[in-house]
Each structure stands twice: as C-alpha cells, then as structure tokens.
Protein backbone atom coordinates (compact mmCIF):
# COMPACT_ATOMS: atom_id res chain seq x y z
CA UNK A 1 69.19 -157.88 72.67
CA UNK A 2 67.08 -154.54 71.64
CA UNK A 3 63.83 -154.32 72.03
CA UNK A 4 60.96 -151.69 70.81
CA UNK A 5 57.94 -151.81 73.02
CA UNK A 6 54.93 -149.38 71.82
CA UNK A 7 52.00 -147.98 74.15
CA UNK A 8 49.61 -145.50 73.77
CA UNK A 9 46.67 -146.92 70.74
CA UNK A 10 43.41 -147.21 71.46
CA UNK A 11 39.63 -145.79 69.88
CA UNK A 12 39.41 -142.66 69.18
CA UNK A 13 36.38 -140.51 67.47
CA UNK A 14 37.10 -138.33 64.41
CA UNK A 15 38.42 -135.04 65.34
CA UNK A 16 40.66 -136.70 68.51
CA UNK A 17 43.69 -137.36 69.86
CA UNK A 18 46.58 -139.77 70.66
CA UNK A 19 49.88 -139.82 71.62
CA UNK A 20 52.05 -143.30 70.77
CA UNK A 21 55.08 -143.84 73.07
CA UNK A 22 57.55 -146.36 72.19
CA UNK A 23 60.90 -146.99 74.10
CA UNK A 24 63.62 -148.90 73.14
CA UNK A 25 65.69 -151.17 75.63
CA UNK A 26 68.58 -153.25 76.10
CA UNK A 27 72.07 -153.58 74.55
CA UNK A 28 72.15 -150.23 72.98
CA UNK A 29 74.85 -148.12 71.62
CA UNK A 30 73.38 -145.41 69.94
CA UNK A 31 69.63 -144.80 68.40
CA UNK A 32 69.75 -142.95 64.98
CA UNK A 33 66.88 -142.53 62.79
CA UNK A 34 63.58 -143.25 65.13
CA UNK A 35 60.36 -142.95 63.07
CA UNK A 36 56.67 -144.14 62.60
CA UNK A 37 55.04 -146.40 60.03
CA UNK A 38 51.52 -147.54 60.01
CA UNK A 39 49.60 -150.18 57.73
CA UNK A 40 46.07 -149.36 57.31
CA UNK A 41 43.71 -152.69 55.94
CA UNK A 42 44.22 -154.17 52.81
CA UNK A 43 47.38 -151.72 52.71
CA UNK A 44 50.77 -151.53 52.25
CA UNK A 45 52.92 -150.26 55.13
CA UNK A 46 53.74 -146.67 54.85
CA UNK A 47 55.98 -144.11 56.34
CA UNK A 48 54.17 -141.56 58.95
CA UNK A 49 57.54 -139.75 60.46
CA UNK A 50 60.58 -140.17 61.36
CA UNK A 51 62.93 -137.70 63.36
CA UNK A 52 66.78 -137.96 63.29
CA UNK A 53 69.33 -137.97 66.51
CA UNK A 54 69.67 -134.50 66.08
CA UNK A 55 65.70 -133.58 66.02
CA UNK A 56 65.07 -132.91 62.15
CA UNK A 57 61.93 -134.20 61.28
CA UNK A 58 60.12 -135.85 58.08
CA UNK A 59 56.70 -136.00 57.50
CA UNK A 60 53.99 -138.27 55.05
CA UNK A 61 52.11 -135.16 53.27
CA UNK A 62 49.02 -136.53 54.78
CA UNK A 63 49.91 -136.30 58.41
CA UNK A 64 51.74 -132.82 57.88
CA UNK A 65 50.18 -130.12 60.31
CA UNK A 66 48.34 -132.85 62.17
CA UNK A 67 50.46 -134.87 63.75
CA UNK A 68 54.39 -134.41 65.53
CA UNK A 69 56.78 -136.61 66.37
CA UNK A 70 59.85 -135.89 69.04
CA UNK A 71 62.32 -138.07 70.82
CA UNK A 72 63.72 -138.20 74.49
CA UNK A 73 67.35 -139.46 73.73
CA UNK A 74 67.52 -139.90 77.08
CA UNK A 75 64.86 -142.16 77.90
CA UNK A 76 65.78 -144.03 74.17
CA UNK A 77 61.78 -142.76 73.30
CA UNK A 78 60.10 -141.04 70.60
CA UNK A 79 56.69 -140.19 70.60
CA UNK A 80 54.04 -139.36 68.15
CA UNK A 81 51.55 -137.15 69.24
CA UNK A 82 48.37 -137.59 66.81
CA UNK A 83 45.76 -134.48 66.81
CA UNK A 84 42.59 -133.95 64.19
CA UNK A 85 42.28 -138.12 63.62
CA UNK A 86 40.23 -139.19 60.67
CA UNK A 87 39.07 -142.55 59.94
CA UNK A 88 42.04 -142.77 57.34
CA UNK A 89 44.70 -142.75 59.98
CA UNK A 90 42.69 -146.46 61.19
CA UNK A 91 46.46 -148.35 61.13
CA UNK A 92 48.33 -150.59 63.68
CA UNK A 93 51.38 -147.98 64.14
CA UNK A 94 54.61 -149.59 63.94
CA UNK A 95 57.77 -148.21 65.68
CA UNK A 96 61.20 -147.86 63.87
CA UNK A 97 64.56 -147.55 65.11
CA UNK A 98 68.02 -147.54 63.23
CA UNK A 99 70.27 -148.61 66.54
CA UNK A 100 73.71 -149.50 67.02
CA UNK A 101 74.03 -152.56 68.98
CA UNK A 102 76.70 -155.44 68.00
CA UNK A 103 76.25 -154.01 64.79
CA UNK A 104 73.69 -151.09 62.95
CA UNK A 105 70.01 -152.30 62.51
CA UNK A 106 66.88 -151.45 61.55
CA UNK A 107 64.56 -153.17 64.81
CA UNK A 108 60.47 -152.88 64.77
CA UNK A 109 57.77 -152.66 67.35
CA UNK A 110 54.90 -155.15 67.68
CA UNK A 111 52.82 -152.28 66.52
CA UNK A 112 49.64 -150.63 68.05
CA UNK A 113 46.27 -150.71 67.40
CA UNK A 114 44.72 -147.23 66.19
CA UNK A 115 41.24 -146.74 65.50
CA UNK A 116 39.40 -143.93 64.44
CA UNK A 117 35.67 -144.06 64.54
CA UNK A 118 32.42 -142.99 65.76
C-alpha cells in the first residue's frame, strides 16, 4: 500500500513563507510525475506544480517566480517551497504522485491547510 503524507501548512501573513513537504511510503517501485494542486473555497481544484523524475518543472502562471518545487528521489519527497504569499494562495494543498506500485497510479495526499492572512 502507498501512501502520501503532507506537512508543513499553517497561517501565514501576506508577504510570507512556507515550505510543504510530502513523502511518499510503502510498496513503491518508482515515483514519476510528483506535483502540487490546491483548491481554494468555493473552487475548483487546480494545478500549482509538478516536477518530473528527471527534475523538469511546470508551473500555474500565477505561482511562477514565487513559488519552487524540487524532489528528493531518495527520500520519495518533493517539496514546495512558497515565498511572497497572498491571500489568493488561501488553499488546502494537495500532494500528487504518479507511482508504480502493483501497477501505475495516480495516489493523493490528505491535503494541508494554507492560510494567508493578516
């Protein structure tokens, strides 16, 4: 069984920072795709980043320049390091994985709380 466990939300005034951990665990084979989604209230979920196995990265135009994601293949983490918050980025943040286990999946975090506000 895989697992996704996220860290690292919290409250956070305008003009801070954060850094979102989340490590995956258990009967893995490989990790491909490892990215960030977030779902702000009364929103749809949305893509934030996502960084391949071999480090390319993708990012939503309204994160670009403020926030970076990386991976530790071999602690099976990726990270997303949030600088310059605005109350817009207010989301729980939702870790993605593709992972090869028994077979190739997409598995999700329980998500973590961000909020950015004064």
């Amino acid at each position: 069984q895989v697992r996704l466990v996220e860290s690292g939300g919290g409250l956070v005034q305008p003009g801070g920072s954060l850094r979102l951990s989340c490590a995956a665990s258990g009967s893995i084979g490989s990790i491909h795709t490892m990215g960030w989604y977030r779902q702000g209230p009364g929103k749809e979920r949305e893509l934030v980043a996502t960084i391949i196995s071999g480090g390319s990265t993708n990012y939503a135009d309204s994160v670009k320049g403020r926030f970076t994601i990386s991976r530790d293949n071999a602690k099976n983490t990726v990270y997303l390091q949030m600088n310059s918050l605005k109350p817009e980025d207010t989301a729980v943040y939702y870790c993605d994985a593709i992972i090869t286990s028994s077979l190739t999946r997409h598995y999700w975090g329980q998500g973590t709380q961000v909020t950015v506000s004064s």
